[in-house]
Each structure stands twice: as C-alpha cells, then as structure tokens.
C-alpha atoms as a PDB file:
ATOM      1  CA  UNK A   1     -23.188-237.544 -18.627  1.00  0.00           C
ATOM      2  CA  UNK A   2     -23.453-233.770 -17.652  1.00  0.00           C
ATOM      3  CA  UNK A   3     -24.653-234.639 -14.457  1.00  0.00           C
ATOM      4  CA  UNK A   4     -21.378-236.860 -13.461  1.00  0.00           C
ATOM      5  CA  UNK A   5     -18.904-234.083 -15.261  1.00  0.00           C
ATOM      6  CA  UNK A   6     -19.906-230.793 -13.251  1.00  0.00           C
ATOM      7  CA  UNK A   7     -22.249-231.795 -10.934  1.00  0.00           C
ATOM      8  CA  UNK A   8     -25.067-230.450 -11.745  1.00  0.00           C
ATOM      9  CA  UNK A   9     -28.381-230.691 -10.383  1.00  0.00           C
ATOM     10  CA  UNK A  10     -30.622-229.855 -13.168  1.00  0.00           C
ATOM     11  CA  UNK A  11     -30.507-228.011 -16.811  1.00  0.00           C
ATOM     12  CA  UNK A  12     -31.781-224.704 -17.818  1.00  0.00           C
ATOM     13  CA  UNK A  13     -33.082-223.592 -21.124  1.00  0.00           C
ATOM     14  CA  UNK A  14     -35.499-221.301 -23.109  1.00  0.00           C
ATOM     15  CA  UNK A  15     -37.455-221.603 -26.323  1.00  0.00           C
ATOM     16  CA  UNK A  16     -40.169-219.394 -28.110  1.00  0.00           C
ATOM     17  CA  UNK A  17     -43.469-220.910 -28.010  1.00  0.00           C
ATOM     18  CA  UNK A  18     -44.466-220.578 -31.326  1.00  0.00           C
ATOM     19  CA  UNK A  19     -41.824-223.572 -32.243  1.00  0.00           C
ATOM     20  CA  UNK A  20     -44.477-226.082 -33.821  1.00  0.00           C
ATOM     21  CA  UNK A  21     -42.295-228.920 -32.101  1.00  0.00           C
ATOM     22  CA  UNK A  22     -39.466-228.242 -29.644  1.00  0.00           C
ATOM     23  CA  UNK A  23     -41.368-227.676 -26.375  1.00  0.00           C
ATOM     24  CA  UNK A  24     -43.150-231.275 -26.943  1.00  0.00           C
ATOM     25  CA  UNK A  25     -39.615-232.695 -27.707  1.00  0.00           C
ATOM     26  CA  UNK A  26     -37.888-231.385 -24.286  1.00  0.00           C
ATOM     27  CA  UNK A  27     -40.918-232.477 -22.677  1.00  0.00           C
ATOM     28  CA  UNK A  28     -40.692-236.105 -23.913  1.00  0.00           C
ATOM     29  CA  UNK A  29     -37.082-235.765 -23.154  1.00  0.00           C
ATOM     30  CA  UNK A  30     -37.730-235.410 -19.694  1.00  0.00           C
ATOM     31  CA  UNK A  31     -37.727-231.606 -19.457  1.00  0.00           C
ATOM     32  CA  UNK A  32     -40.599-229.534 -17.520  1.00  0.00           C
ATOM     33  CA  UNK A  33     -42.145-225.631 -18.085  1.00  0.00           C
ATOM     34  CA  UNK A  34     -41.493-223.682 -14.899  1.00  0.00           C
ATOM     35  CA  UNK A  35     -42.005-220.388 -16.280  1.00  0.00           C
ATOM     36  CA  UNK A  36     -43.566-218.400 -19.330  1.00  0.00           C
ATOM     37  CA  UNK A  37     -42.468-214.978 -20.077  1.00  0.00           C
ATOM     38  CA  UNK A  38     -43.909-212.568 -22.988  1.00  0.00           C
ATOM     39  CA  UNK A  39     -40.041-210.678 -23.942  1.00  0.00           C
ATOM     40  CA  UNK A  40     -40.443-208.490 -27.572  1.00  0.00           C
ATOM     41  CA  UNK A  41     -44.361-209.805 -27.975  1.00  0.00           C
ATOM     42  CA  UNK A  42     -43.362-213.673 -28.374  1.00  0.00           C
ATOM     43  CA  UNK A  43     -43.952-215.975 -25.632  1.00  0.00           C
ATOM     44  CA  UNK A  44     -41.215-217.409 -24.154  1.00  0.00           C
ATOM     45  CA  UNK A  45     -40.972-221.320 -22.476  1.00  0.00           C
ATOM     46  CA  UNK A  46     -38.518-221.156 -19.603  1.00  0.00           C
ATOM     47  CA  UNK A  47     -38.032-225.310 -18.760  1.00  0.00           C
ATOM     48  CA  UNK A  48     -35.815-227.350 -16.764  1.00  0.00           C
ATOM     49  CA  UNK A  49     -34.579-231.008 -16.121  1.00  0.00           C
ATOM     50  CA  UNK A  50     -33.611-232.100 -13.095  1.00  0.00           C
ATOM     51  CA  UNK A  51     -30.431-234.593 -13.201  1.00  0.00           C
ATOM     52  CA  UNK A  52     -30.020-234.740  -9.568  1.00  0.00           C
ATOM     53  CA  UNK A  53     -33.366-234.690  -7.233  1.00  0.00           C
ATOM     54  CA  UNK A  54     -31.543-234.407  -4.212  1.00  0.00           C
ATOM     55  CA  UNK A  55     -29.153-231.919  -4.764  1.00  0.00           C
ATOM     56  CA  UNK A  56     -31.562-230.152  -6.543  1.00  0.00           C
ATOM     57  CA  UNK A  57     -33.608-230.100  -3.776  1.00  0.00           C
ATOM     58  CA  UNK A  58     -30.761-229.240  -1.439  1.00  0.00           C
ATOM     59  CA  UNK A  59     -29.807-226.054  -3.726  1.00  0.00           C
ATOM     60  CA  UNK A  60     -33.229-224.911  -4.252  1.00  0.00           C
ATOM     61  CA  UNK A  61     -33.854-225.027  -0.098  1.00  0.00           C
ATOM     62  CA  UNK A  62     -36.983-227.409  -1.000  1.00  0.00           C
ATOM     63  CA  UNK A  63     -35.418-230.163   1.900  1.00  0.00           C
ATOM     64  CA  UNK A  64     -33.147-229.348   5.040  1.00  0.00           C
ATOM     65  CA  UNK A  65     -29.888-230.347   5.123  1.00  0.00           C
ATOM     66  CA  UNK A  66     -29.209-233.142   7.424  1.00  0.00           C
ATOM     67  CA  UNK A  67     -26.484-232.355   9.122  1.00  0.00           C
ATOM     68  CA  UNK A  68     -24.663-235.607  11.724  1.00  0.00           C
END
C-alpha cells in the first residue's frame, strides 16, 4: 500500500470535469474535491485522499505537534 511504501499522508490528482464518470469514481473510491480551477476554458477537479489523517493533519498544520 502507497501509504506503508513512502509514507505518505494523502494523494493528489486532477481531472477535467467534463469526464461523464471519473470524478464520481474517485469519489466512491474514497477521494474528495478540494479545489476547481477553469485552465484553457475546461474546468478542472483538483481532489485528494487522505491515507494518513494524522500525519496529514500534522503536515498541513491543521493539529499541533505534541511534543514530550
């Protein structure tokens, strides 16, 4: 699994809009939209799926580190 191998917290990726299907599949894969963007007059789904909530969190400066 991607998250054991490198670690990471969550995966990236972008897909036009206009796909009749793929957005619904990442979503029902567990992915989420964070961010739309219109690039060359096409809409553009930016999504995300986070692997590892609390690194993620960590990273993204959405918890304080605990430090002991």
């Amino acid at each position: 699994m991607l998250r054991d191998q490198v670690k990471a917290p969550a995966v990236y990726l972008a897909t036009a809009d206009r796909h009749p299907w793929l957005v619904s599949i990442y979503a029902i894969r567990g992915y989420e939209i964070f961010a739309e963007r219109v690039h060359d007059g096409e809409k553009i789904v930016y999504l995300r799926k986070i692997l590892d909530e609390t690194l993620y969190r960590i990273i993204e400066n959405k918890e304080p580190l605990v430090s002991h």
